[in-house]
N, C-alpha and C. Protein backbone atom coordinates (compact mmCIF):
# COMPACT_ATOMS: atom_id res chain seq x y z
N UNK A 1 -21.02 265.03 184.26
CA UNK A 1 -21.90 263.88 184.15
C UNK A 1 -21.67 262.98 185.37
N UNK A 2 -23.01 262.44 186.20
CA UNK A 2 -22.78 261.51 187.13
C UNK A 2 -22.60 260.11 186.76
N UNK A 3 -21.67 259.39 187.08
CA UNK A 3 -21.76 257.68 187.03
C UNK A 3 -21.26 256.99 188.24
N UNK A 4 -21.73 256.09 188.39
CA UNK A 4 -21.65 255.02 189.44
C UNK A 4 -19.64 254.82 189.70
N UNK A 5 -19.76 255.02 190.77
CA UNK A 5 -18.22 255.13 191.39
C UNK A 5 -18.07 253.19 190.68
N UNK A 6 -16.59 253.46 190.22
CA UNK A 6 -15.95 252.27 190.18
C UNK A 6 -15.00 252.20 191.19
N UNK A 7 -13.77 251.06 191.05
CA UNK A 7 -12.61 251.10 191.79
C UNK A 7 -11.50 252.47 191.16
N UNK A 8 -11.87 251.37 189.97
CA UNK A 8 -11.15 252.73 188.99
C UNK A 8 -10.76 254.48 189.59
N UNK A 9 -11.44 254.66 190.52
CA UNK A 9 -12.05 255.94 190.69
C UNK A 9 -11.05 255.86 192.20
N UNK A 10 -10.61 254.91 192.98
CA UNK A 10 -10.68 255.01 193.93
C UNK A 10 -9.67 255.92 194.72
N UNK A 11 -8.61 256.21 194.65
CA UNK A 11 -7.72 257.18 194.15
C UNK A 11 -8.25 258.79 194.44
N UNK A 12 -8.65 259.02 193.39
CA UNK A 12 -9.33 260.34 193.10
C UNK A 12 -10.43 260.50 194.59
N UNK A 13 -11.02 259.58 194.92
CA UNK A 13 -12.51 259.63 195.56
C UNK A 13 -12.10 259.61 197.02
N UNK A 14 -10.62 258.75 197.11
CA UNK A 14 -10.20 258.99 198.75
C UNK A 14 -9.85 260.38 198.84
N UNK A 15 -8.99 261.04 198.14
CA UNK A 15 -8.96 262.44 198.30
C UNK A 15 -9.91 263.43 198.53
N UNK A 16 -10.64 263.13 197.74
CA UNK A 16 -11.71 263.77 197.54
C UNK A 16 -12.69 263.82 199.29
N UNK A 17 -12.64 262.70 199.76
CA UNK A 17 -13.72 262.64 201.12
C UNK A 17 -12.69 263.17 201.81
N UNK A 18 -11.58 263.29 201.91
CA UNK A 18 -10.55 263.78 203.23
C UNK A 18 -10.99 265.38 203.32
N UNK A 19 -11.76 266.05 202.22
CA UNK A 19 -12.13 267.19 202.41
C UNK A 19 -13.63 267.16 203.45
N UNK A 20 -14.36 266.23 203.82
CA UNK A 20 -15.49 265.92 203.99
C UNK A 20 -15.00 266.48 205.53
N UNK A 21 -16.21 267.32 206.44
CA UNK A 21 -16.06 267.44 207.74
C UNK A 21 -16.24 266.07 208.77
N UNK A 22 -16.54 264.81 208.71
CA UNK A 22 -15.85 263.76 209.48
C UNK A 22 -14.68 263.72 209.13
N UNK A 23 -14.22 263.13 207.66
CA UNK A 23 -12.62 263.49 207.71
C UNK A 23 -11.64 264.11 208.51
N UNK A 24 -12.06 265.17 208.35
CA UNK A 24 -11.39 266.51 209.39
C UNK A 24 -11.66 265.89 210.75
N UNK A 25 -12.55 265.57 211.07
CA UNK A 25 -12.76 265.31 212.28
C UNK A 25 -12.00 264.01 213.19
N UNK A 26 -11.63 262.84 211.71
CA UNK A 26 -10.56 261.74 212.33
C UNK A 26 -11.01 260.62 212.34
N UNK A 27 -12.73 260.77 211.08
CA UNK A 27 -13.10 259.24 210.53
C UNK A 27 -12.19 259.13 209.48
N UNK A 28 -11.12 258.04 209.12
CA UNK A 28 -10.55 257.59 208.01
C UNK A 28 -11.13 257.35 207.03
N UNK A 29 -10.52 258.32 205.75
CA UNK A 29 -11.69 258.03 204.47
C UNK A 29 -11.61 256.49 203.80
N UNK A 30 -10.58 256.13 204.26
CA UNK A 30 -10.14 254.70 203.45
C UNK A 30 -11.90 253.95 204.02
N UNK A 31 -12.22 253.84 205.90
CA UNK A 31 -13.11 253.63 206.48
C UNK A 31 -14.52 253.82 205.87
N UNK A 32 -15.03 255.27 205.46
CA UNK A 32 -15.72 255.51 204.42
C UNK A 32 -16.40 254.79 203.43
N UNK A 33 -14.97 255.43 202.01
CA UNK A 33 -15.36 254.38 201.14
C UNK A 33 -15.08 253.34 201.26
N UNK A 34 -15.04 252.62 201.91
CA UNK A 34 -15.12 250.82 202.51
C UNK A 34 -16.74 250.52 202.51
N UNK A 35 -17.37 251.73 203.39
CA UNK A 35 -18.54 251.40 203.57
C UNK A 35 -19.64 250.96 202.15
N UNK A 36 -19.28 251.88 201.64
CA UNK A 36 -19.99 251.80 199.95
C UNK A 36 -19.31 250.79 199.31
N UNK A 37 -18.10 250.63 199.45
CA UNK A 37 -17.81 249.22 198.52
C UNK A 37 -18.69 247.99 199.18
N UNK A 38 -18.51 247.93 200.48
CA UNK A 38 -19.29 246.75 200.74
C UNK A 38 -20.60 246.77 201.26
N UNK A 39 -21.47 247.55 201.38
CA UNK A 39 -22.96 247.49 202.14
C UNK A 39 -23.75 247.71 200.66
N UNK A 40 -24.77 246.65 200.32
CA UNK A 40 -25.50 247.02 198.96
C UNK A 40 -26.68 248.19 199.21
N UNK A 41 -26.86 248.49 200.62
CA UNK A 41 -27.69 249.83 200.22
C UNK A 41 -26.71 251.09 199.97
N UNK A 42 -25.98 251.29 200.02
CA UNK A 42 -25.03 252.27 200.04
C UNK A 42 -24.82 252.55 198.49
N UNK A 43 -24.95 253.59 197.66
CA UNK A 43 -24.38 254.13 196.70
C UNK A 43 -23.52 254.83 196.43
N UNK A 44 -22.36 255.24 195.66
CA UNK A 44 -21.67 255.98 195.67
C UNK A 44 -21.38 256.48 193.79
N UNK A 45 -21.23 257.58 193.65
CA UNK A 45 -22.15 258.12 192.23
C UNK A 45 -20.38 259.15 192.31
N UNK A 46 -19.49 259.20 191.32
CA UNK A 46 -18.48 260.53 190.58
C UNK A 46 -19.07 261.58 189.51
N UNK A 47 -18.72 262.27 189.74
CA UNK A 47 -18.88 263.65 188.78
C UNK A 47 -17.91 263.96 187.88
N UNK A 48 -18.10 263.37 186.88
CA UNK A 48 -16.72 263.48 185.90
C UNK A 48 -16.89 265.34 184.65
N UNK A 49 -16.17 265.36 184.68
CA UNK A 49 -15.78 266.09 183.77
C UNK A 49 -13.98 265.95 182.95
N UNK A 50 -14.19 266.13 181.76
CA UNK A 50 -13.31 265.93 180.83
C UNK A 50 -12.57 264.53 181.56
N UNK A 51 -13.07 263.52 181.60
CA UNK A 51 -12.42 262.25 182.02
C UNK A 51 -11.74 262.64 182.91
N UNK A 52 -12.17 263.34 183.83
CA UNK A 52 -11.78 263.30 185.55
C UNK A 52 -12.44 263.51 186.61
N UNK A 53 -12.49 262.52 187.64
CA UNK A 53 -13.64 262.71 188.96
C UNK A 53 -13.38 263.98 189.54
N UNK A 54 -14.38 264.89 189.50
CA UNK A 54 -14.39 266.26 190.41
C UNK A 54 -14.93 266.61 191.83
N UNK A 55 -16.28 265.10 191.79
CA UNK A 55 -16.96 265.34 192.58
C UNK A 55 -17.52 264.34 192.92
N UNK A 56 -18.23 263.80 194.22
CA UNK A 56 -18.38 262.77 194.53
C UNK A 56 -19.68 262.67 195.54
N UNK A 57 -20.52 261.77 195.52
CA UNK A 57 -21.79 262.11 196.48
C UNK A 57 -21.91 260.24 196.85
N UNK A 58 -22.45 260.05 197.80
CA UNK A 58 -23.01 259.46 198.57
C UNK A 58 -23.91 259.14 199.58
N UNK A 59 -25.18 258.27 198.85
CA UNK A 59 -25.98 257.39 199.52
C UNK A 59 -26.30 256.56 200.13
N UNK A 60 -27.59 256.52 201.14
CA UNK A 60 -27.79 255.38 201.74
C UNK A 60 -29.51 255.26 201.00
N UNK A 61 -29.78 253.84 200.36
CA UNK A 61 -30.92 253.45 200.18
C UNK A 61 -31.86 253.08 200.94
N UNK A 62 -33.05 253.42 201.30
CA UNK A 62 -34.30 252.91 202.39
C UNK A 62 -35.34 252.52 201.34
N UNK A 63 -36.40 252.34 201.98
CA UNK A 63 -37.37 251.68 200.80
C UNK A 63 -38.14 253.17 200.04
N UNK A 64 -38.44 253.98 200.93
CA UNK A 64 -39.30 255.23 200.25
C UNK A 64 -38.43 256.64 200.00
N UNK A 65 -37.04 256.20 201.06
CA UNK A 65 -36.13 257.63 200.88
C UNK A 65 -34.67 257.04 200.32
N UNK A 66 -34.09 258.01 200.06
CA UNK A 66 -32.32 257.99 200.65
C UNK A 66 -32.22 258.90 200.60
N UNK A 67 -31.08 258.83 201.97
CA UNK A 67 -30.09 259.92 202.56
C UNK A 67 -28.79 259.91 201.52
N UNK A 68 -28.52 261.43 201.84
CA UNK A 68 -27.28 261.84 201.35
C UNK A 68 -26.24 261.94 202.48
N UNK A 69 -25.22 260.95 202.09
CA UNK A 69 -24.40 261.02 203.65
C UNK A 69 -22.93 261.91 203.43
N UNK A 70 -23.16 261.64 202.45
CA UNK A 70 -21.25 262.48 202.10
C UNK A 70 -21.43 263.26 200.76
N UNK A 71 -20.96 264.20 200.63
CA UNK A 71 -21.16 264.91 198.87
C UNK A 71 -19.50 265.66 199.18
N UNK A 72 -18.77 266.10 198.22
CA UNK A 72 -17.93 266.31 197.85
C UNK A 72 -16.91 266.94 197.01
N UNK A 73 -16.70 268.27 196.20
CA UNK A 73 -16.28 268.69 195.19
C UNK A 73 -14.46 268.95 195.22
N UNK A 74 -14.08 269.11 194.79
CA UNK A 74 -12.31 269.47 194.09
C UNK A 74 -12.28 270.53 194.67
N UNK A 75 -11.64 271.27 196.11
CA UNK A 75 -11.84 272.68 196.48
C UNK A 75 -11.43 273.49 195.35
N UNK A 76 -10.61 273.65 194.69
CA UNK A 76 -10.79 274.30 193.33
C UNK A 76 -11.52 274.83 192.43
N UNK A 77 -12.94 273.65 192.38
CA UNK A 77 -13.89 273.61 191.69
C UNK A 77 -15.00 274.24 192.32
N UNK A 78 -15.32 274.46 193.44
CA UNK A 78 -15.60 274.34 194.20
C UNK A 78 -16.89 276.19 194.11
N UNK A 79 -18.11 276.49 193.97
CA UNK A 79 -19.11 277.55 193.89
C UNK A 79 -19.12 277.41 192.69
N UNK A 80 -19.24 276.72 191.72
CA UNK A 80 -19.62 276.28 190.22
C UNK A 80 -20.65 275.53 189.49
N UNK A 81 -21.50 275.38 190.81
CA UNK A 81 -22.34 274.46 190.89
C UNK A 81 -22.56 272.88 190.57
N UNK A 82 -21.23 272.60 190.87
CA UNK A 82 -21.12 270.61 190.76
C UNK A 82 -22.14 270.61 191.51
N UNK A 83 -21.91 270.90 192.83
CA UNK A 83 -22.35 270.15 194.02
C UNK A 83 -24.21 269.93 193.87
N UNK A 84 -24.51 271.06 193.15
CA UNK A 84 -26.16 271.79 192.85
C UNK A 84 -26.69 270.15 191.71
N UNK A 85 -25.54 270.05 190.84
CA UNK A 85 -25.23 269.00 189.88
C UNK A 85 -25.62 267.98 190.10
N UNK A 86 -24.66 267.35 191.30
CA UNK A 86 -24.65 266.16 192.09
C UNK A 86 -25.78 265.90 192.66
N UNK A 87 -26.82 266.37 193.15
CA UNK A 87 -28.16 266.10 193.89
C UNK A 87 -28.97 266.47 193.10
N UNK A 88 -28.87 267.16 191.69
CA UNK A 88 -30.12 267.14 190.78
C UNK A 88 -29.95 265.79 190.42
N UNK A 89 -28.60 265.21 189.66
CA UNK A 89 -28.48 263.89 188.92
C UNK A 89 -28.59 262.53 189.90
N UNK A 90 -28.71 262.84 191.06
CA UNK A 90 -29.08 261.42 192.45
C UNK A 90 -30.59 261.72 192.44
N UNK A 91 -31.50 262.69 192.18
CA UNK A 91 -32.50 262.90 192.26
C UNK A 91 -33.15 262.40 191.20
N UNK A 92 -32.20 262.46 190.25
CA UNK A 92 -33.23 261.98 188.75
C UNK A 92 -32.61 260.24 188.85
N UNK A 93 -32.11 260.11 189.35
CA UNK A 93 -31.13 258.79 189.65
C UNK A 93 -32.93 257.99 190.15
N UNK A 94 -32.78 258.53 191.23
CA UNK A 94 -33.75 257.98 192.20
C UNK A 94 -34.83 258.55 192.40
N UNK A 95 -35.64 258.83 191.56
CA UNK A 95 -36.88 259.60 191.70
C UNK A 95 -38.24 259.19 192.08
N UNK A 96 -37.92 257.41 192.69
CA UNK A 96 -39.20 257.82 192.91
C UNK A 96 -39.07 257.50 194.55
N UNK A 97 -38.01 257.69 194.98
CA UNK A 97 -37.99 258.04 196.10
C UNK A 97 -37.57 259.13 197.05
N UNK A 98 -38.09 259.53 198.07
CA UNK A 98 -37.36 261.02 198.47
C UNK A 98 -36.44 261.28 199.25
N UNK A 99 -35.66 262.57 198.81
CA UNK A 99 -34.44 262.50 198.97
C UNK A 99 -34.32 263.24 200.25
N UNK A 100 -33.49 262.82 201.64
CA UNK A 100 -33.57 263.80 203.02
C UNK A 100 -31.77 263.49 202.81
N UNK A 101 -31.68 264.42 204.27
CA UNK A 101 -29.87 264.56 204.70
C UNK A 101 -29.70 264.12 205.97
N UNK A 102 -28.10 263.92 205.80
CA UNK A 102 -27.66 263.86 207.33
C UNK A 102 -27.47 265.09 207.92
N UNK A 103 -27.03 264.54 208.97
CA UNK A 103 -26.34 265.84 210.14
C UNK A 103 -25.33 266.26 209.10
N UNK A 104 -24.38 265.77 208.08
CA UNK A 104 -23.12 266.35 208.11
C UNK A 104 -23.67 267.02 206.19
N UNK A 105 -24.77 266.65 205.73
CA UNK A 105 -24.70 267.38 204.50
C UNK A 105 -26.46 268.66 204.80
N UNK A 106 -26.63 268.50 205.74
CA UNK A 106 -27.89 269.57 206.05
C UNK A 106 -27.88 270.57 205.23
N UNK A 107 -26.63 271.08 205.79
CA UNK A 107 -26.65 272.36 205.26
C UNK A 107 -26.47 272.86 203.87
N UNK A 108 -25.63 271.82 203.18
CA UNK A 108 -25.30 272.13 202.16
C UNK A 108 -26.86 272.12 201.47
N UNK A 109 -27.83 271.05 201.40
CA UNK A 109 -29.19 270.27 200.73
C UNK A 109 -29.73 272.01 200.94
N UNK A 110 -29.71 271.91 202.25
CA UNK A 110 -30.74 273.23 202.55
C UNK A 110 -30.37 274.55 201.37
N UNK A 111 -29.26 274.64 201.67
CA UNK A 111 -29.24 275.65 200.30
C UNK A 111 -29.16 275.69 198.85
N UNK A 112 -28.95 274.40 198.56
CA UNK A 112 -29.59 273.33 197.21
C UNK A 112 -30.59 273.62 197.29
N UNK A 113 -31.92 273.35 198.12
CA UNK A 113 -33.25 273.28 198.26
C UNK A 113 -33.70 275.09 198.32
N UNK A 114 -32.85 275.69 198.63
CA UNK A 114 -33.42 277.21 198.59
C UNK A 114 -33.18 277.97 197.53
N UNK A 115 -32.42 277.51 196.44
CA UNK A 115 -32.08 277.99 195.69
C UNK A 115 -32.85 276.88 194.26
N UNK A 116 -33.38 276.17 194.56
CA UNK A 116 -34.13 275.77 193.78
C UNK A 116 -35.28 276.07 193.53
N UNK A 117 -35.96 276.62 194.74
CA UNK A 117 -37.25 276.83 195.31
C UNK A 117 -37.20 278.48 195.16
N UNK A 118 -36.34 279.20 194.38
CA UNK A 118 -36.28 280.12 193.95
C UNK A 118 -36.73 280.83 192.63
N UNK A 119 -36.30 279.50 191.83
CA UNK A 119 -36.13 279.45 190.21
C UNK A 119 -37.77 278.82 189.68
N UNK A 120 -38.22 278.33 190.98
CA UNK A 120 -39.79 277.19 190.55
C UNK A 120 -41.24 278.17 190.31
C-alpha cells in the first residue's frame, strides 16, 4: 500500500535512495530527501508492506504533469513488482494529471509502460 512519506519513515527512506543511481554517483541522499521535505511541489509517497517501508517513489508537481524523479525498492524485494505498484498507485494518486520521467527513472517507466501496454 502507498502513503505519503512521513518523518517517521525517514530512516528506512535514506537507505533506501542510497540505492538510487545519483546516489552511486555522489548526490547525498540526506541532500535528496531534504528536497521533498522542504519544496511543496515535491512529493514523496512509501510502499509499505506488513508495517514496513519497501519502497519509495518520488515526485515533482507541475500544473498538467509530474515527473517521477527517484523510485526505489529493498534490493531484496526487488522483480516482484513493487516498483510496477509504485507508479500504478502515483497514477491513481494523480490522475488527472500526466505522468512523464526523468533522465534517471526513463528506463525503468519505459518498461512499466511496455508491459502495461501489453495486458490493455
Amino acid at each position: 500500500m502507498m502513503i505519503e512519506y512521513e518523518s517517521r519513515h525517514r530512516e528506512t527512506v535514506l537507505r533506501l535512495l542510497s540505492h538510487l543511481p545519483s546516489a552511486r554517483k555522489g548526490v547525498p541522499t540526506q541532500q535528496i530527501l531534504s528536497t521533498y521535505e522542504r519544496l511543496p511541489d515535491r512529493r514523496l509517497y512509501v510502499w509499505m508492506e506488513n508495517e514496513k517501508v519497501i519502497g519509495v517513489i518520488g515526485i515533482h508537481i507541475q500544473k498538467q504533469t509530474f515527473a517521477v524523479h527517484h523510485i526505489a525498492v529493498h534490493p531484496s524485494l526487488r522483480n516482484q513488482g513493487i516498483g510496477s505498484s509504485l507508479i500504478q498507485a502515483v497514477q491513481e494518486e494523480h490522475i488527472s494529471q500526466a505522468m512523464c520521467s526523468t533522465q534517471e527513472t526513463k528506463d525503468f517507466l519505459d518498461s512499466c509502460w511496455h508491459k502495461q501496454s501489453q495486458f490493455s
